[in-house]
N, C-alpha and C. Protein backbone atom coordinates (compact mmCIF):
# COMPACT_ATOMS: atom_id res chain seq x y z
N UNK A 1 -77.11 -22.32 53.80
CA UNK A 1 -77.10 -21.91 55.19
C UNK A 1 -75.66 -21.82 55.66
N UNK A 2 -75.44 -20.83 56.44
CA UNK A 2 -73.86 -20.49 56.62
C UNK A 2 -73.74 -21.20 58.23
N UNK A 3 -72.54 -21.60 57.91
CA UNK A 3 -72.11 -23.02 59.75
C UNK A 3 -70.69 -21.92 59.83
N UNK A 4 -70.73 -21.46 61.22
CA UNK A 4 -69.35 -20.70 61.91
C UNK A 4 -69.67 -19.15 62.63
N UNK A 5 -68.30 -18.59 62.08
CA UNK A 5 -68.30 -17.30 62.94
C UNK A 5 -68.91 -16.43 61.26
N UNK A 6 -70.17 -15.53 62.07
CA UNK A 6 -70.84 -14.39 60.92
C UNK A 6 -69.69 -13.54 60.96
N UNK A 7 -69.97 -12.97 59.70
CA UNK A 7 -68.46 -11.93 59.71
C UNK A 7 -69.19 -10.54 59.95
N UNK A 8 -68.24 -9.87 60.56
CA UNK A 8 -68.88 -8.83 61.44
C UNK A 8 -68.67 -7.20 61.15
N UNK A 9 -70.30 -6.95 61.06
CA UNK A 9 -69.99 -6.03 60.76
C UNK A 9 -70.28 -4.21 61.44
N UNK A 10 -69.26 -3.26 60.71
CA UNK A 10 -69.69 -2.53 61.96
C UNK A 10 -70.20 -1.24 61.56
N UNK A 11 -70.78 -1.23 60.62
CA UNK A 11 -72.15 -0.21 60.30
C UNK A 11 -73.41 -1.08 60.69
N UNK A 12 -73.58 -1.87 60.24
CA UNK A 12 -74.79 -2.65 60.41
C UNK A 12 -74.69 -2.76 62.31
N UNK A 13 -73.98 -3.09 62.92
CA UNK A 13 -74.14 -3.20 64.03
C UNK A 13 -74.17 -1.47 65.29
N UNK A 14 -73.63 -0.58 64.18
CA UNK A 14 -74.22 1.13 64.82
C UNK A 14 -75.85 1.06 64.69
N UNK A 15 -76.00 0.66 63.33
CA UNK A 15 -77.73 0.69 62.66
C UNK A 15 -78.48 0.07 63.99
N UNK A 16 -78.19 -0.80 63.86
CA UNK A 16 -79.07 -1.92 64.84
C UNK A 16 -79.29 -1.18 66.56
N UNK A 17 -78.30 -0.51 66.93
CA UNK A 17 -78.04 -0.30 68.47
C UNK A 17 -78.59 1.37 67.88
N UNK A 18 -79.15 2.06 66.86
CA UNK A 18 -79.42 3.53 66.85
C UNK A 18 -80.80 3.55 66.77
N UNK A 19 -80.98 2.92 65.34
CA UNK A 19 -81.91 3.40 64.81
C UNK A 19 -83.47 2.67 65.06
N UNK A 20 -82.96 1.39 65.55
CA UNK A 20 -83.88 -0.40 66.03
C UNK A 20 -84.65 0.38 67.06
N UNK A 21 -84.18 0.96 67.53
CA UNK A 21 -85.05 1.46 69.29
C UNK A 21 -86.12 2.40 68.94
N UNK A 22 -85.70 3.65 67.93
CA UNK A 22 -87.10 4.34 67.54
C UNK A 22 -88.10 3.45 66.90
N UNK A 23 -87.57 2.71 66.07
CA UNK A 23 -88.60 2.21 65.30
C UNK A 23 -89.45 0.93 65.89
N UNK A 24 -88.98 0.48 66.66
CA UNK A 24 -89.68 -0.33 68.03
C UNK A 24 -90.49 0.48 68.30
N UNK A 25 -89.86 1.62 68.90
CA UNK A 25 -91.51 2.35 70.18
C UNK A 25 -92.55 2.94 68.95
N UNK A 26 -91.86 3.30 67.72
CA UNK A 26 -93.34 3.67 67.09
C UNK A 26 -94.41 2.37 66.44
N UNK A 27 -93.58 1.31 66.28
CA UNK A 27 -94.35 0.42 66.00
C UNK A 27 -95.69 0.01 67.00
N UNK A 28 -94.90 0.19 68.25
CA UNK A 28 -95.50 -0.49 69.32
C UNK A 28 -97.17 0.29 69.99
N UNK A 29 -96.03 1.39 68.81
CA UNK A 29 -97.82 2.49 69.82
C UNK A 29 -98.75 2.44 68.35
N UNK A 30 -98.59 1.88 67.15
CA UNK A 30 -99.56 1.52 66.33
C UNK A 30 -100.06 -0.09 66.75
N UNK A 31 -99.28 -0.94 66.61
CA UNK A 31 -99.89 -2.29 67.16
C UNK A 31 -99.51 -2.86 68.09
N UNK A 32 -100.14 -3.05 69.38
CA UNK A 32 -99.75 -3.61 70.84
C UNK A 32 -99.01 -4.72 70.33
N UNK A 33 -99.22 -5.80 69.29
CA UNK A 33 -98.77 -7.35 69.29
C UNK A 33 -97.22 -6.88 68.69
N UNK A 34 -97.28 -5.89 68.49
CA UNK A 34 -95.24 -5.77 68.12
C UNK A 34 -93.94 -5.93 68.82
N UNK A 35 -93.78 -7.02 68.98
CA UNK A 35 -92.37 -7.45 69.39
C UNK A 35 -92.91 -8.01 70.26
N UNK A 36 -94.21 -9.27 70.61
CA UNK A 36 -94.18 -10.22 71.35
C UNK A 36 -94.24 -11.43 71.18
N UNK A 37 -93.48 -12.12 71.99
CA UNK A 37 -92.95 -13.61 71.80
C UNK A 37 -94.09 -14.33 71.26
N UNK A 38 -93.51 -14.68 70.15
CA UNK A 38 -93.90 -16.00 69.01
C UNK A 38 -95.41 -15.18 68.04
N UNK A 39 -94.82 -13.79 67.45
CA UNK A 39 -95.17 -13.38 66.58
C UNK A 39 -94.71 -13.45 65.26
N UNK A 40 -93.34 -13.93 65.47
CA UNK A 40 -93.05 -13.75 64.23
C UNK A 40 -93.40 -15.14 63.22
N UNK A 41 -93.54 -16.29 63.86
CA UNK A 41 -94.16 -17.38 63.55
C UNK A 41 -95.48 -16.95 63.27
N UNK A 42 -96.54 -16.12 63.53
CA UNK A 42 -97.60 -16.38 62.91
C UNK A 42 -97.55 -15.35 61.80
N UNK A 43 -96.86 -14.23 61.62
CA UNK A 43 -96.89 -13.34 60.30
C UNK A 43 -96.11 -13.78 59.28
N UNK A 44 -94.85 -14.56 59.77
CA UNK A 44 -94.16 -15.14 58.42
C UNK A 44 -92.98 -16.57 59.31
N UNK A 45 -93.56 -17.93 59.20
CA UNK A 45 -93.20 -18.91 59.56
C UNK A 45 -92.18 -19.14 58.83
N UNK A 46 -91.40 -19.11 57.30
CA UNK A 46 -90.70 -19.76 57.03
C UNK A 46 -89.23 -18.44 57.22
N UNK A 47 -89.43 -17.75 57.24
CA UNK A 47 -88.55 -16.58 57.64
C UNK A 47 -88.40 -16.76 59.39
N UNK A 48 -89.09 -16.99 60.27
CA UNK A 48 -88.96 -17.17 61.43
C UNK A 48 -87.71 -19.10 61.73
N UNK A 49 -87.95 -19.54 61.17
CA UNK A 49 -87.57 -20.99 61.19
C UNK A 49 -86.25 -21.12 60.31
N UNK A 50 -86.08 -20.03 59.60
CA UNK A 50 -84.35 -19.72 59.24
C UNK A 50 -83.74 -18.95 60.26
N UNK A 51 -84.37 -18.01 60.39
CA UNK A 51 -84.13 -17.35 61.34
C UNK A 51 -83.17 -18.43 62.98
N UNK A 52 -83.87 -18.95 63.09
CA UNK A 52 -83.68 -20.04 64.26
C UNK A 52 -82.82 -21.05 64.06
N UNK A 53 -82.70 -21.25 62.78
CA UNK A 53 -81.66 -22.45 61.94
C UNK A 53 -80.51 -21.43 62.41
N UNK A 54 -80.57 -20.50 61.84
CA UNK A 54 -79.58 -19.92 61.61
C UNK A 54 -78.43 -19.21 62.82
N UNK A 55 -79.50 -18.82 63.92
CA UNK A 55 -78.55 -18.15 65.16
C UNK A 55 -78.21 -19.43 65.54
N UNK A 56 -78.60 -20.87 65.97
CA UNK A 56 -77.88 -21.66 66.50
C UNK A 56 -76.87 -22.02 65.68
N UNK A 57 -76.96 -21.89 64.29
CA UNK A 57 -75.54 -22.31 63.95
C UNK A 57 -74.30 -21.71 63.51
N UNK A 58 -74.46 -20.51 63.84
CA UNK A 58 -73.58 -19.32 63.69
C UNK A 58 -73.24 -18.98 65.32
N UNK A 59 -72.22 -18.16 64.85
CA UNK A 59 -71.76 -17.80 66.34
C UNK A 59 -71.13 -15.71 65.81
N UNK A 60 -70.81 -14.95 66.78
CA UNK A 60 -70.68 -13.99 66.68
C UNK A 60 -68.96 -13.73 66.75
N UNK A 61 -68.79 -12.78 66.47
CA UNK A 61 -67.17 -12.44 66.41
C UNK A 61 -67.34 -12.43 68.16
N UNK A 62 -67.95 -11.59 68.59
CA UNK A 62 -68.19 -10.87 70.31
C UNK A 62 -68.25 -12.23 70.92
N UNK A 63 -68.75 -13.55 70.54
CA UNK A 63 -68.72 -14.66 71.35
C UNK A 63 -67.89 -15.17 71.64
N UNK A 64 -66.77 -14.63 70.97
CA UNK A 64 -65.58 -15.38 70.87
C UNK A 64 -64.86 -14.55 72.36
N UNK A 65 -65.26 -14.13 73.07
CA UNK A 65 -64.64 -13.05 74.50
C UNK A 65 -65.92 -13.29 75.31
N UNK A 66 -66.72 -13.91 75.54
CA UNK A 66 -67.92 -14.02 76.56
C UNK A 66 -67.23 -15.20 77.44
């Protein structure tokens, strides 16, 4: 498990802010339960619970200016 600043990156972070938004609304118009709070705990718990390990113990390059 990684402790500090994630190293940052900036294709992955175009991806995320382009392409994340279509694929949200088509998900959403096949299954209503897509993208609501505390789903991801019941489709895959041990991926959700790293997940959570993990943003509190990391921090962002961008946090470093908030």
């Amino acid at each position: 498990m990684k402790i500090g600043m994630r190293t940052p990156s900036l294709k992955k972070m175009l991806k995320v802010r382009t392409t994340g938004k279509y694929k949200k609304r088509a998900m959403k118009t096949v299954n209503p339960l897509y993208g609501k709070k505390g789903m991801g705990l019941i489709n895959n718990p041990k991926k959700t619970i790293y997940n959570k390990v993990y943003k509190k113990t990391t921090f962002s390059f961008w946090d470093l200016f908030k």
